[in-house]
Structure formats: C-alpha cells, structure tokens
Protein backbone atom coordinates (compact mmCIF):
# COMPACT_ATOMS: atom_id res chain seq x y z
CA UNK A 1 -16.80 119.57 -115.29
CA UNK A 2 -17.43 117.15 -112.82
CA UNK A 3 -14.38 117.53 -110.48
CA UNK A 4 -15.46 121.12 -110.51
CA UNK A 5 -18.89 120.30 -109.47
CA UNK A 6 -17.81 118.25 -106.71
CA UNK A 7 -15.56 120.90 -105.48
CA UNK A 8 -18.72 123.18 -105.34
CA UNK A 9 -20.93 121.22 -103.25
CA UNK A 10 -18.00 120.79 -101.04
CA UNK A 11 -17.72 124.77 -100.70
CA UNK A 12 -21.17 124.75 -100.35
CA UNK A 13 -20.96 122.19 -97.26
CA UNK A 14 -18.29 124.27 -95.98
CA UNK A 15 -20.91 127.25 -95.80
CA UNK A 16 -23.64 125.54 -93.94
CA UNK A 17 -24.49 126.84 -90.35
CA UNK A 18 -22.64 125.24 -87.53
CA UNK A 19 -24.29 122.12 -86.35
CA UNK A 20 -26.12 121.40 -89.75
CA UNK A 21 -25.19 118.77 -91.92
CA UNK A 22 -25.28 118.50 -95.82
CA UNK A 23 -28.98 116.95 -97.08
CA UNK A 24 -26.84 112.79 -98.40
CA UNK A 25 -25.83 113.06 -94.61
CA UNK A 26 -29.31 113.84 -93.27
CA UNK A 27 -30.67 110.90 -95.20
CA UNK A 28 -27.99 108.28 -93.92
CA UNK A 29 -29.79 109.12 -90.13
CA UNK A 30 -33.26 108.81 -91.59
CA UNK A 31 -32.25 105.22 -93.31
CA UNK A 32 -30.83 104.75 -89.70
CA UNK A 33 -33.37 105.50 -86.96
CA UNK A 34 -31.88 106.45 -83.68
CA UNK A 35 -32.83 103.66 -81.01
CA UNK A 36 -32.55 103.48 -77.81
CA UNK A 37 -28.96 102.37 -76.11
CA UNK A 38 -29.48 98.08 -76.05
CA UNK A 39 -28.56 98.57 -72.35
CA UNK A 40 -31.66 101.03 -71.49
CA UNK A 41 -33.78 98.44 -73.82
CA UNK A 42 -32.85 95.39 -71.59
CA UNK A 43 -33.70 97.21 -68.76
CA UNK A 44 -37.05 97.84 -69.46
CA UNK A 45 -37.76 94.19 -70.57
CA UNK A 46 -36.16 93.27 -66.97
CA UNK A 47 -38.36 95.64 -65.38
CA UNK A 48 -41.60 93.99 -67.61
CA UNK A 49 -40.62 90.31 -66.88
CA UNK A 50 -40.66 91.11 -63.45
CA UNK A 51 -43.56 92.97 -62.95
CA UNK A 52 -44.96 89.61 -65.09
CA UNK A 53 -43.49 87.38 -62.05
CA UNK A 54 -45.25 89.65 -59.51
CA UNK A 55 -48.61 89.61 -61.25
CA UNK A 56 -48.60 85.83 -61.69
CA UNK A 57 -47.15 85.57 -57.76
CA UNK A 58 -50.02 87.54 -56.50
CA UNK A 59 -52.76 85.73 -58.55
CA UNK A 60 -51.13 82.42 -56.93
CA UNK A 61 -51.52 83.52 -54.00
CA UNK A 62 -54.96 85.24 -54.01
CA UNK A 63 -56.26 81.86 -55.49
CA UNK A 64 -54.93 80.20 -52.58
CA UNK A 65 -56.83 82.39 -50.28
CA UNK A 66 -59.64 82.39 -51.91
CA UNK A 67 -59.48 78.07 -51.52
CA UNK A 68 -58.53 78.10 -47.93
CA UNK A 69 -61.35 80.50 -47.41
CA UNK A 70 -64.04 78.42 -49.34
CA UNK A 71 -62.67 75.57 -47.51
CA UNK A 72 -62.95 77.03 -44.07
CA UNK A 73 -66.88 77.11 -44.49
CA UNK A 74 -66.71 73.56 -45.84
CA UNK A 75 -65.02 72.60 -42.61
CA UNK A 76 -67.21 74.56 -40.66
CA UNK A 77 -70.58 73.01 -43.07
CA UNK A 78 -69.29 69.43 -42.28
CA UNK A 79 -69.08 69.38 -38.57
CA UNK A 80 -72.63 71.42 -38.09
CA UNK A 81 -74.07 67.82 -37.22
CA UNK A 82 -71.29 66.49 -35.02
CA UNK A 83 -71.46 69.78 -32.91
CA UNK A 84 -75.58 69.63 -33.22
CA UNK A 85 -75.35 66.04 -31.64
CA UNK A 86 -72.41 67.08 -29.27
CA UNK A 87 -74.79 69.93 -27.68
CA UNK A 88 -77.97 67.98 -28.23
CA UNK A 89 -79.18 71.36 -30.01
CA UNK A 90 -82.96 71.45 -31.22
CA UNK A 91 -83.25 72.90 -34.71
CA UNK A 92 -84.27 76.35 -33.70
CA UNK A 93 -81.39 76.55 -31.43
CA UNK A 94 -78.95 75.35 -34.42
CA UNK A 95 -81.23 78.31 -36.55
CA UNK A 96 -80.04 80.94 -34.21
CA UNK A 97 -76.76 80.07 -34.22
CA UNK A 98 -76.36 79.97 -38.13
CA UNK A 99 -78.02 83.33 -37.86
CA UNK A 100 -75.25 84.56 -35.66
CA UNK A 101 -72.63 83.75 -37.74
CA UNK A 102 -74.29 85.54 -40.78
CA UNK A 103 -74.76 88.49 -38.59
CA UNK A 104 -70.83 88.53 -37.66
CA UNK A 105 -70.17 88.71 -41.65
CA UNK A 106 -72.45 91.28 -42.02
CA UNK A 107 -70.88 93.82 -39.39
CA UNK A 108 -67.24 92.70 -40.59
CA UNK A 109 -67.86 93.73 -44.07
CA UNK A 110 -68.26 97.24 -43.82
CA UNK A 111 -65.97 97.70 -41.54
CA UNK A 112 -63.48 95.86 -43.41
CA UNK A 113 -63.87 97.36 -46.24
CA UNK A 114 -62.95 100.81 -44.65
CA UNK A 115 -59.96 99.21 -43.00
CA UNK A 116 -58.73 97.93 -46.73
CA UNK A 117 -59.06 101.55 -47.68
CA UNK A 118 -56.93 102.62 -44.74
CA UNK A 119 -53.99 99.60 -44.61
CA UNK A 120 -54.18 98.09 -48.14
CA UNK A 121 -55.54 94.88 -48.86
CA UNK A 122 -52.85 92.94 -48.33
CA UNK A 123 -52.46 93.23 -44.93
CA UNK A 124 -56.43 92.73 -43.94
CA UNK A 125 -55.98 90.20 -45.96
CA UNK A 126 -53.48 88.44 -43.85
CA UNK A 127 -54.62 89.75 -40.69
CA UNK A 128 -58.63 88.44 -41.01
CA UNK A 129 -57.01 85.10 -42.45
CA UNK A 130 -55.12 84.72 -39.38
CA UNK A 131 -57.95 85.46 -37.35
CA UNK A 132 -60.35 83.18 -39.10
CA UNK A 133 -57.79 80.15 -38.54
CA UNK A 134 -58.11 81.36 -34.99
CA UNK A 135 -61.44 81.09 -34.52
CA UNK A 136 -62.04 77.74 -36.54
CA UNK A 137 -60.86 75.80 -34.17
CA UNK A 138 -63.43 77.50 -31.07
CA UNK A 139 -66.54 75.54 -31.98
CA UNK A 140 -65.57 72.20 -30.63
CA UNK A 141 -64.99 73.57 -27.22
CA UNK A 142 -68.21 75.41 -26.53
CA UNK A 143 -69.91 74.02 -23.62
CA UNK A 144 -73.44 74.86 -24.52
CA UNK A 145 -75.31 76.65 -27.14
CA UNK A 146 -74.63 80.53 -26.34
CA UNK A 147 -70.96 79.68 -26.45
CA UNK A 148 -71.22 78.05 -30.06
CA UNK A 149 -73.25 80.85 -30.65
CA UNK A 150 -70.03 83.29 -30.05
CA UNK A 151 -67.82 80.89 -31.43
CA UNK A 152 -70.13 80.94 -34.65
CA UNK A 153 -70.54 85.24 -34.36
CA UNK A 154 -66.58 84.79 -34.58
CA UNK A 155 -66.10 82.84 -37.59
CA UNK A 156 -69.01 84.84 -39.49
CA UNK A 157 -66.26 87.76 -38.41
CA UNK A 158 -63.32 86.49 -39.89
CA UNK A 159 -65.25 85.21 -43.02
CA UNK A 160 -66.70 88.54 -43.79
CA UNK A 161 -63.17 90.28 -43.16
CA UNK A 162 -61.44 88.10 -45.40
CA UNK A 163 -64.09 87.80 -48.25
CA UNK A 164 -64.09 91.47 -48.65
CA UNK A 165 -60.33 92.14 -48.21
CA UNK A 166 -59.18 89.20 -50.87
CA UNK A 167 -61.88 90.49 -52.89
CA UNK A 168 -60.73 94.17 -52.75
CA UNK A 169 -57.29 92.23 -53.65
CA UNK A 170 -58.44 90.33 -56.43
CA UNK A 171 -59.75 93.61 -58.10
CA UNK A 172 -57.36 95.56 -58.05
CA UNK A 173 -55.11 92.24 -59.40
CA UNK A 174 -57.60 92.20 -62.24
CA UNK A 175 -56.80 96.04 -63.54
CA UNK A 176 -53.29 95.32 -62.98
CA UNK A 177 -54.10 91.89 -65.54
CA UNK A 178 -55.67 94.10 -68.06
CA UNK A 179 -58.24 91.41 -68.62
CA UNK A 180 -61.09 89.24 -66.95
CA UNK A 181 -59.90 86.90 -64.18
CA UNK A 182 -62.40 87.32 -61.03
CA UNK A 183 -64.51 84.19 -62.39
CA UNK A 184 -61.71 81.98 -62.31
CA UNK A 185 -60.47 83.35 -58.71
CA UNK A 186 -63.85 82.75 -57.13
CA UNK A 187 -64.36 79.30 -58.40
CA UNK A 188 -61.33 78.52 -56.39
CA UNK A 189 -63.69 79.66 -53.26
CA UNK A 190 -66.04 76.45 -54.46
CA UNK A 191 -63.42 74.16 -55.12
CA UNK A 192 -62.24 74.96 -51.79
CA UNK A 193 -65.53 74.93 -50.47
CA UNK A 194 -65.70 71.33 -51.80
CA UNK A 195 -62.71 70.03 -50.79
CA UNK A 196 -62.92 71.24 -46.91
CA UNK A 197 -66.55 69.18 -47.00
CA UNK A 198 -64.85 65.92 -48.23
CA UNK A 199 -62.04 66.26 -46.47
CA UNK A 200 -64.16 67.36 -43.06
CA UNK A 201 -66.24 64.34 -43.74
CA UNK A 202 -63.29 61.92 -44.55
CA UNK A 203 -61.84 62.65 -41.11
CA UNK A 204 -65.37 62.39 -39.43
CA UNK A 205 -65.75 58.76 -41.15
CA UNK A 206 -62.09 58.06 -39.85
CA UNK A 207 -62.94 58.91 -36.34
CA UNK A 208 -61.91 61.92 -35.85
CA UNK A 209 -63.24 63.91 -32.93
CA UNK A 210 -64.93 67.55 -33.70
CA UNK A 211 -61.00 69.01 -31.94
CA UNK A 212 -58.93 67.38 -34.76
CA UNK A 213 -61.55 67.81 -37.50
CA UNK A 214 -61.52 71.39 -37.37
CA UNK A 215 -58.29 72.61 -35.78
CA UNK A 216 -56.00 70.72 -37.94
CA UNK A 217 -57.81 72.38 -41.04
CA UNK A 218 -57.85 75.79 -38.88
CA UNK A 219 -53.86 75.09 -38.60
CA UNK A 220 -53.13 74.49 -42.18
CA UNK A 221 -55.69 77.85 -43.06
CA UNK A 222 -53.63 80.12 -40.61
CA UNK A 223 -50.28 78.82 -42.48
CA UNK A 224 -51.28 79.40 -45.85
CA UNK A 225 -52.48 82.71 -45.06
CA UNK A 226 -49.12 83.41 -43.97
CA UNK A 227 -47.19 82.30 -46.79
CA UNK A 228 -49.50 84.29 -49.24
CA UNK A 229 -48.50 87.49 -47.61
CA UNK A 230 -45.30 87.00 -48.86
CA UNK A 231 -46.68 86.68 -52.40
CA UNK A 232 -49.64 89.06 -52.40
CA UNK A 233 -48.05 91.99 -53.53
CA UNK A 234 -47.18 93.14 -57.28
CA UNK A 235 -45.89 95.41 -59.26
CA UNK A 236 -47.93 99.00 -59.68
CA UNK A 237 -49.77 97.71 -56.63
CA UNK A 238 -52.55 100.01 -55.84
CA UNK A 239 -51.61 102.07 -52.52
CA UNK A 240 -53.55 102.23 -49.45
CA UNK A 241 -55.33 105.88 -48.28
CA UNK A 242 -55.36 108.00 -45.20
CA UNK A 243 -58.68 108.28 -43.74
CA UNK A 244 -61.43 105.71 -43.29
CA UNK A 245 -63.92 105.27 -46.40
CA UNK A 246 -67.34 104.88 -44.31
CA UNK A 247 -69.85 106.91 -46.43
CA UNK A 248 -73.19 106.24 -48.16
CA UNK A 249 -73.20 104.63 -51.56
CA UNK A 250 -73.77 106.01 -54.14
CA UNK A 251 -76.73 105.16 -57.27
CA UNK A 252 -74.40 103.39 -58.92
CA UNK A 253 -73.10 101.16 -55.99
CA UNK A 254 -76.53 100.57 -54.80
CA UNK A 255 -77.92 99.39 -58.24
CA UNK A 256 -74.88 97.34 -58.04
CA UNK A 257 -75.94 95.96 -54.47
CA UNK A 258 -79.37 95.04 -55.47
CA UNK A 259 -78.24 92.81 -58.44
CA UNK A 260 -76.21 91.51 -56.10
CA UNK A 261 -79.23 90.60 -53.90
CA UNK A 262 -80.91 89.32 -56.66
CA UNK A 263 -78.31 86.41 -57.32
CA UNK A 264 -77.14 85.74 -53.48
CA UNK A 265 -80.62 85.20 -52.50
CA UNK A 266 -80.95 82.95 -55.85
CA UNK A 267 -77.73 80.56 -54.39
CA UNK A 268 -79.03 80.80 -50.89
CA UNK A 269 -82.46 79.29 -51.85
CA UNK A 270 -81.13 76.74 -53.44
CA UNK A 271 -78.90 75.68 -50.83
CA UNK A 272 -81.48 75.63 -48.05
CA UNK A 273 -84.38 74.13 -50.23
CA UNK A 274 -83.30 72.11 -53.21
CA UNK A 275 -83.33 69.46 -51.49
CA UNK A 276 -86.29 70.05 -50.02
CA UNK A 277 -87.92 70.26 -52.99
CA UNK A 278 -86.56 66.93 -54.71
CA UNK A 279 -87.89 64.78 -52.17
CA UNK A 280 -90.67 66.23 -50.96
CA UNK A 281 -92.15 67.88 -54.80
CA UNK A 282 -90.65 65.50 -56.84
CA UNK A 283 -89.91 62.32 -54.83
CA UNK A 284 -86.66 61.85 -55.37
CA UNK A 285 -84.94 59.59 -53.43
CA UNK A 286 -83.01 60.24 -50.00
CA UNK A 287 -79.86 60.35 -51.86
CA UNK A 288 -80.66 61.78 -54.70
CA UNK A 289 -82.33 65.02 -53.19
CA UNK A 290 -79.10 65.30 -51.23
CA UNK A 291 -76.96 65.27 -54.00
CA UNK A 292 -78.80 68.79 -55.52
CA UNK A 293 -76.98 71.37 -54.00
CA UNK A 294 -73.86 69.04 -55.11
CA UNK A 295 -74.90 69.63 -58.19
CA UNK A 296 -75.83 72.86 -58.21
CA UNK A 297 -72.30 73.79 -56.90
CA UNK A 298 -70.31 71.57 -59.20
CA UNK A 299 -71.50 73.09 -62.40
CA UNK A 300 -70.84 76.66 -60.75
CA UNK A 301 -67.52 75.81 -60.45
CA UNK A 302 -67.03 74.82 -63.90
CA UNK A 303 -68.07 78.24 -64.91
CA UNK A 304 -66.23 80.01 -63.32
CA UNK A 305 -63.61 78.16 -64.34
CA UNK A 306 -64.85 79.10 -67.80
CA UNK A 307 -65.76 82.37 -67.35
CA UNK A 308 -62.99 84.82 -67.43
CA UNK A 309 -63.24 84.36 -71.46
CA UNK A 310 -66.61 84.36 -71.52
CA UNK A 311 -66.80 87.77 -69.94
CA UNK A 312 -63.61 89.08 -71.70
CA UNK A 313 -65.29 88.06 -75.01
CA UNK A 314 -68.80 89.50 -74.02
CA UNK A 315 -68.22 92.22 -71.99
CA UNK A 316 -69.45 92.32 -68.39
CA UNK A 317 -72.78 94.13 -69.38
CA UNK A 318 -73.63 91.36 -71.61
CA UNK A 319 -71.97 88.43 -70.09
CA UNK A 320 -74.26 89.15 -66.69
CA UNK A 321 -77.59 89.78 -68.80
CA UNK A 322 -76.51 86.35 -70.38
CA UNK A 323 -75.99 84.84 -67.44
CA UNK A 324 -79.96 86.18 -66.12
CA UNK A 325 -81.68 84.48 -68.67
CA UNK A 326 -80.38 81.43 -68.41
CA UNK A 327 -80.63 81.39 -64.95
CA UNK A 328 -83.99 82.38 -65.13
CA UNK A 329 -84.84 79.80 -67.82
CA UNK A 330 -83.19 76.94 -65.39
CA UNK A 331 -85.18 77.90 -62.41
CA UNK A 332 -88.55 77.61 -64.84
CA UNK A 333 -87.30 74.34 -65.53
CA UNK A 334 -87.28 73.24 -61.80
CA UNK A 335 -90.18 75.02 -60.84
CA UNK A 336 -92.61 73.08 -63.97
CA UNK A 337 -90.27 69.50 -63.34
CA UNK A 338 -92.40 66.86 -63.52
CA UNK A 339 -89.93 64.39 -62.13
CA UNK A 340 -86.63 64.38 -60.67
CA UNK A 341 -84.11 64.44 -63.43
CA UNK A 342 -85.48 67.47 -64.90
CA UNK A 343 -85.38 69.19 -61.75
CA UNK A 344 -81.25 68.16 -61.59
CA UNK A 345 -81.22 69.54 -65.24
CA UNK A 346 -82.64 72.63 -64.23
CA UNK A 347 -80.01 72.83 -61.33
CA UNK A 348 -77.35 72.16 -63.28
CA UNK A 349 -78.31 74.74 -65.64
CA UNK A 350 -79.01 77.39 -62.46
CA UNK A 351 -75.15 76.54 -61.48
CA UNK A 352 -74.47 77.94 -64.95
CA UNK A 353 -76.71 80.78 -65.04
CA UNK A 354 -75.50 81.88 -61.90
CA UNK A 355 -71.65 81.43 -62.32
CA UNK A 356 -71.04 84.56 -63.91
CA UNK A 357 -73.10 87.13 -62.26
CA UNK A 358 -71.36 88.21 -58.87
CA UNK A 359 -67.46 88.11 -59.74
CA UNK A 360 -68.35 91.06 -62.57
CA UNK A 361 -70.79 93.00 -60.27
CA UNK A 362 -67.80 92.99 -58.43
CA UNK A 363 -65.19 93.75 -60.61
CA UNK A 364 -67.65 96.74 -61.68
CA UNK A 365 -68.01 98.26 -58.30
CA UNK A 366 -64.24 98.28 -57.86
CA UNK A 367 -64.81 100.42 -60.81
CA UNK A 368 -67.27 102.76 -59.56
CA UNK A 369 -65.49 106.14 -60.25
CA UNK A 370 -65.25 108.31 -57.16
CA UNK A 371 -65.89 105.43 -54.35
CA UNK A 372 -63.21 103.78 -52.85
CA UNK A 373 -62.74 100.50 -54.38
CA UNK A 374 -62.56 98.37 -50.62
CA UNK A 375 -65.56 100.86 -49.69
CA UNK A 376 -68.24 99.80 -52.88
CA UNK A 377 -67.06 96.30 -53.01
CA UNK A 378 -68.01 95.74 -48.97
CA UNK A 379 -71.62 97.62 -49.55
CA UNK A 380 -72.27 95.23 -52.39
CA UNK A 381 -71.02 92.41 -50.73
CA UNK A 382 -72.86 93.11 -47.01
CA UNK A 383 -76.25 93.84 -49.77
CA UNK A 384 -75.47 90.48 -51.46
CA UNK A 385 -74.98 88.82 -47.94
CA UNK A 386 -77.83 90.22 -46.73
CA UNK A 387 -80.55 88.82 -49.70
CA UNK A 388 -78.95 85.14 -49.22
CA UNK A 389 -79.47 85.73 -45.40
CA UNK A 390 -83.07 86.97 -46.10
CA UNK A 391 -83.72 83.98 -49.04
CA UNK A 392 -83.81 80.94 -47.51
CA UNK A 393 -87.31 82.07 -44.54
CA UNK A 394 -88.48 83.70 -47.76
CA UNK A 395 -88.93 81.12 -49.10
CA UNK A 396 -90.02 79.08 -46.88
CA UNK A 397 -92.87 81.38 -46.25
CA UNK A 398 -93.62 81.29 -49.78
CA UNK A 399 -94.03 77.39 -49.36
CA UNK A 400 -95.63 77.45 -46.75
CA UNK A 401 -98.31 79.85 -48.67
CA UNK A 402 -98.85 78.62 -52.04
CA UNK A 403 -96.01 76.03 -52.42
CA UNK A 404 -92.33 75.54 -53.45
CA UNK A 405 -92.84 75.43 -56.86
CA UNK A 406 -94.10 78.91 -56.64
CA UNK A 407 -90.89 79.72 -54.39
CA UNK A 408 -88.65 78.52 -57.51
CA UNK A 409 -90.68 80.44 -59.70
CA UNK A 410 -89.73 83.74 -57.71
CA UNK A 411 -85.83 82.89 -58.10
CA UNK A 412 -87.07 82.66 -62.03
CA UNK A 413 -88.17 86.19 -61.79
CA UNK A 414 -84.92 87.54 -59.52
CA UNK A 415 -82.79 85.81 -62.84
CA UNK A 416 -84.62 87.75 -64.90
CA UNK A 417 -84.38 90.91 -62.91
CA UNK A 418 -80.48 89.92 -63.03
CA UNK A 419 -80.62 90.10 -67.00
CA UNK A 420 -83.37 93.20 -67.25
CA UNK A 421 -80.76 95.14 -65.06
CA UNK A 422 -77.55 94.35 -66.25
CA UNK A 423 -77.27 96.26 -69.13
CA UNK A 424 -78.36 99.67 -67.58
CA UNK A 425 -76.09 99.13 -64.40
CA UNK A 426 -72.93 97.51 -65.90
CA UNK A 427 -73.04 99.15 -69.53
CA UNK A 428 -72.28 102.73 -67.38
CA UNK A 429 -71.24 101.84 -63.87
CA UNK A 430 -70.19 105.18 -62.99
C-alpha cells in the first residue's frame, strides 16, 4: 500500500508543468530564503563604511573651517587697539572703519551665496578662505585711515564669503548626517573665535609687532583652508547648478530672516554694551565689566556644544521657541540686576538662550523647498548681519533716551519674539 502510494506521487511529480516543482520541494526554498550572493553583500557594506569615512572627513574638515574662520575675527578683534594706536585713529574714525568691514560682509553674502549655487560649496569654500588669509595680513600696512578702511572692506569680504559658503557646506553635511549637527559646527566658530583673541593677545604681550601678529595667523588660516579642500567632499554630495540663484525670497525665507534679526541684533548688543552696562549701571569693576562679553561667549559655546541633542530630541520648532524664552527671561534678569553678579547670571543665561537659535534657522532655510539652499541661507544670513550691524547705535540711542536698562529690556522682548515666532516659522518652513 505504501510503496504504491509513493510510486503515485512520483507519477504525479512526473506530470507537473515544466519548471514547477512538487509542493515538499517548494517548502525546502521557503525554510531557505534566497539571499543575496555574500560577495554583492560585502560590497554594499564597503560602499556604506566608506561613505561613513567621507561623512566623518567632511565634518572634520568643515569644523576646522569653521575654527580658523572664528579665529580670523579674533585675530582681527585683538589687534583693533594696536592698529588704533599705530594710526592715532579717533573713535569715530575707528567707527567708520568697523562699519566698512560689516558693509564688505554684507555685499559678499549674497553674492556668495549665488556663486555656491553655481560652483558648489566646496570650492567657495576654499576659494573665500584663501582670500580671507590674504587679506588678514593687509591691516598692518595701511598708512592711514582710508587704507585700513579698504583693508577692513576686504576682510568683511572674505568673512562674509566664507561664512555663507561653509555654512551652505555644513547644511547640506547635516542632511547627508540624517541628524542635528549645525550647533556643534558653529560652536567651533567661538572656540575659534576665542582662541585667535588669546593667542593674538599672547603674541602682542610677547612683543610682537601688528606684521607678525596677524600674518603668521593669516598664514596658518590660508593653509588649513587648503588642506580641508581635500577633505570637504562626501559621499552623495549635493551637486552644484547651472545658472546663478539671485532672486527675491520668498515668505518663508524672509520669516526666517527676521528671526534671524531678532537674535543677531540680541549678540551684537551685548557685545558692544555689556560692558557698558556693568560698570557704568551696575558698578562693576574695570575688570569685571570686561570680562561680560567673556562670559557671555563662553556659555554660548558650551551650548552649542550641547545642542545638536537638544535639538534632535526637541525638534527645531521647539528647541528655538525654548531657546526664546530663556533668552528672554536672562535679558529680564540683566535689565532688573541690582548688582553685578546678577547681571553675569543673566549673561550667562543669555549665552544659553541664545546658543541654539541661529544654527536651526539655518539648517531650516537650507530646507526651504523650492529656494536654492546657498541662495536662502545668504538672505538669512545678510538679514541676520544686518540687525547685529543695526543693534549696537540702537541701542545706544535707546540709552541715550531713557537708559540701558530699558535697552536690555528691548533684547528681552526680541527673545521673546524669537520664541512667539518659532513655532509658526520652523513647525512648516516651506
């Protein structure tokens, strides 16, 4: 009985269409899933560990240019004295030249930003980095005022080329990461910032002439620049686009541009007048109201350094509107301080607040869909520019008016328009 029944389903295998198989065959294949060949498979983990080695290459090397930038204007900030002295400059004369150097950032951004569109960012990248090392080094050599003047419209050139191309770069790096990492990249711009003031003033206590001070740091900027061209590019790299991306921005860009405003003005202002307003409101000491913007920038750079998972855990919308109210809440504090040390607490506090406001407004308008990334990042950035160029005399006709306390309490009010605006403008950038 049973040798006949096996000889049945054997007849019966024998009858199957060609190309079919009997049903204990069929289930063999579904115990044993085809894979793909282990040689394909080890290919495409080569192909991901490298594109892993690119990405972490080009965020070494965008971090780098982000220091060397920060630390050109440190340079630059250091020697402002020496070359004040040098010239025998009067302080409206130094005014006008500071304002020339804001004014060559402001016409390089635009323009840079519509190059990045056109080239790529990598290579504005290197080429305004080279130029910037360039131009450090012209101050020390001007014979009189109009000539630092150039010398200053040149560096305010090269700082505004680079800060939007490496910025263009950095976004683009971050939606290759998958995740949040502008905060961390731009507190490499303070820490640089930092470290070419100390260093600046090191060589200034040392001796060293104006010449040295700033083209041996010029020098070692133009080098590094070069080496991180080699690194800058990565995997999946974005490509650059025929055609120049000069247009008008759009809602969303310009809603972008006036946060942006809000929280550039906010840092200028306190750069310019907390000092200011420690000795002269509060009566701090010399030293003490010096050390403010220190302090101010120190505890910016530690969020940043912190803030790539604060923004990844909150969201940009909610990290930013965050952000606003306790910057808002900090400036209160120094506005009401009734003595110095709650003024520095409020500072501190400020350098919190305001940590984590422009790296995701600019992250978001590399986001904005239908703009050109390089295009919306250099209108925010030339807006931003533009309120902490406009801060500072607003201020100071504020004071001038009804008092600094009442000029702190308008930064209060910008934080707050910071968090009151996030959530409409970053919850939908588009």
């Amino acid at each position: 009985m049973g040798r006949g029944r096996r000889s049945r389903l054997r007849g019966a295998a024998d009858r199957l269409p060609q190309g079919a198989r009997p049903w204990h065959e069929r289930r063999r294949d579904l115990r044993s899933p085809s894979r793909p060949p282990r040689r394909l498979m080890t290919s495409f983990a080569a192909a991901d560990a490298a594109s892993r080695r690119s990405l972490m290459r080009a965020r070494i090397a965008t971090l780098a240019l982000f220091f060397v930038s920060g630390a050109s204007l440190g340079v630059w900030a250091a020697h402002i004295p020496l070359l004040k002295a040098g010239l025998a400059l009067d302080d409206s004369t130094l005014g006008l030249v500071m304002l020339a150097m804001g004014t060559g950032a402001l016409v390089a951004m635009p323009t840079t930003g519509a190059l990045v569109h056109r080239f790529g960012a990598v290579r504005i990248c290197v080429a305004s980095g080279l130029f910037l090392g360039a131009v450090l080094a012209l101050p020390p050599y001007a014979p009189h005022a109009p000539a630092l003047g150039v010398a200053a419209f040149l560096i305010g050139l090269g700082v505004g080329g680079i800060d939007i191309a490496m910025n263009a770069h950095a976004a683009a790096l971050e939606r290759a990461w998958s995740r949040p990492i502008m905060s961390s990249i731009h507190a490499f711009f303070s820490i640089g910032g930092l470290a070419g003031a100390a260093g600046a003033a090191g060589l200034i206590a040392l001796g060293a002439g104006a010449p040295f001070g700033m083209g041996a740091p010029a020098l070692v900027l133009a080098t590094t620049v070069a080496a991180s061209g080699l690194w800058l590019r990565f995997a999946d790299e974005e490509q650059a686009e025929p055609g120049l991306a000069l247009r008008l921005p759009s809602r969303a860009v310009l809603a972008l541009g006036l946060l942006a405003i809000c929280s550039f003005l906010c840092e200028g202002a306190v750069m310019e007048w907390s000092g200011v307003f420690l000795r002269d409101v509060t009566a701090a000491p010399l030293a003490l109201a010096a050390g403010g913007y220190a302090a101010f920038s120190a505890s910016m750079t530690v969020g940043r350094l912190l803030g790539d998972g604060f923004v990844h855990r909150l969201g940009a919308a909610r990290a930013v509107q965050a952000s606003g109210v306790i910057a808002a809440a900090a400036f209160a504090i120094v506005a009401l301080a009734p003595d110095p040390w709650v003024a520095y607490a409020g500072l501190l506090l400020a350098g919190l607040g305001l940590a984590n406001v422009v790296p995701p407004l600019f992250s978001a308008a590399s986001r904005v869909p239908g703009v050109a990334p390089a295009a919306a990042l250099a209108m925010v950035a030339s807006m931003g520019y533009g309120g902490g160029l406009v801060g500072p005399p607003l201020i100071g006709f504020l004071s001038d008016a009804v008092g600094l306390r009442f000029g702190f309490a308008l930064l209060a009010a910008l934080a707050a328009a910071i968090a009151f605006g996030a959530m409409r403008t970053l919850a939908r950038p588009g």
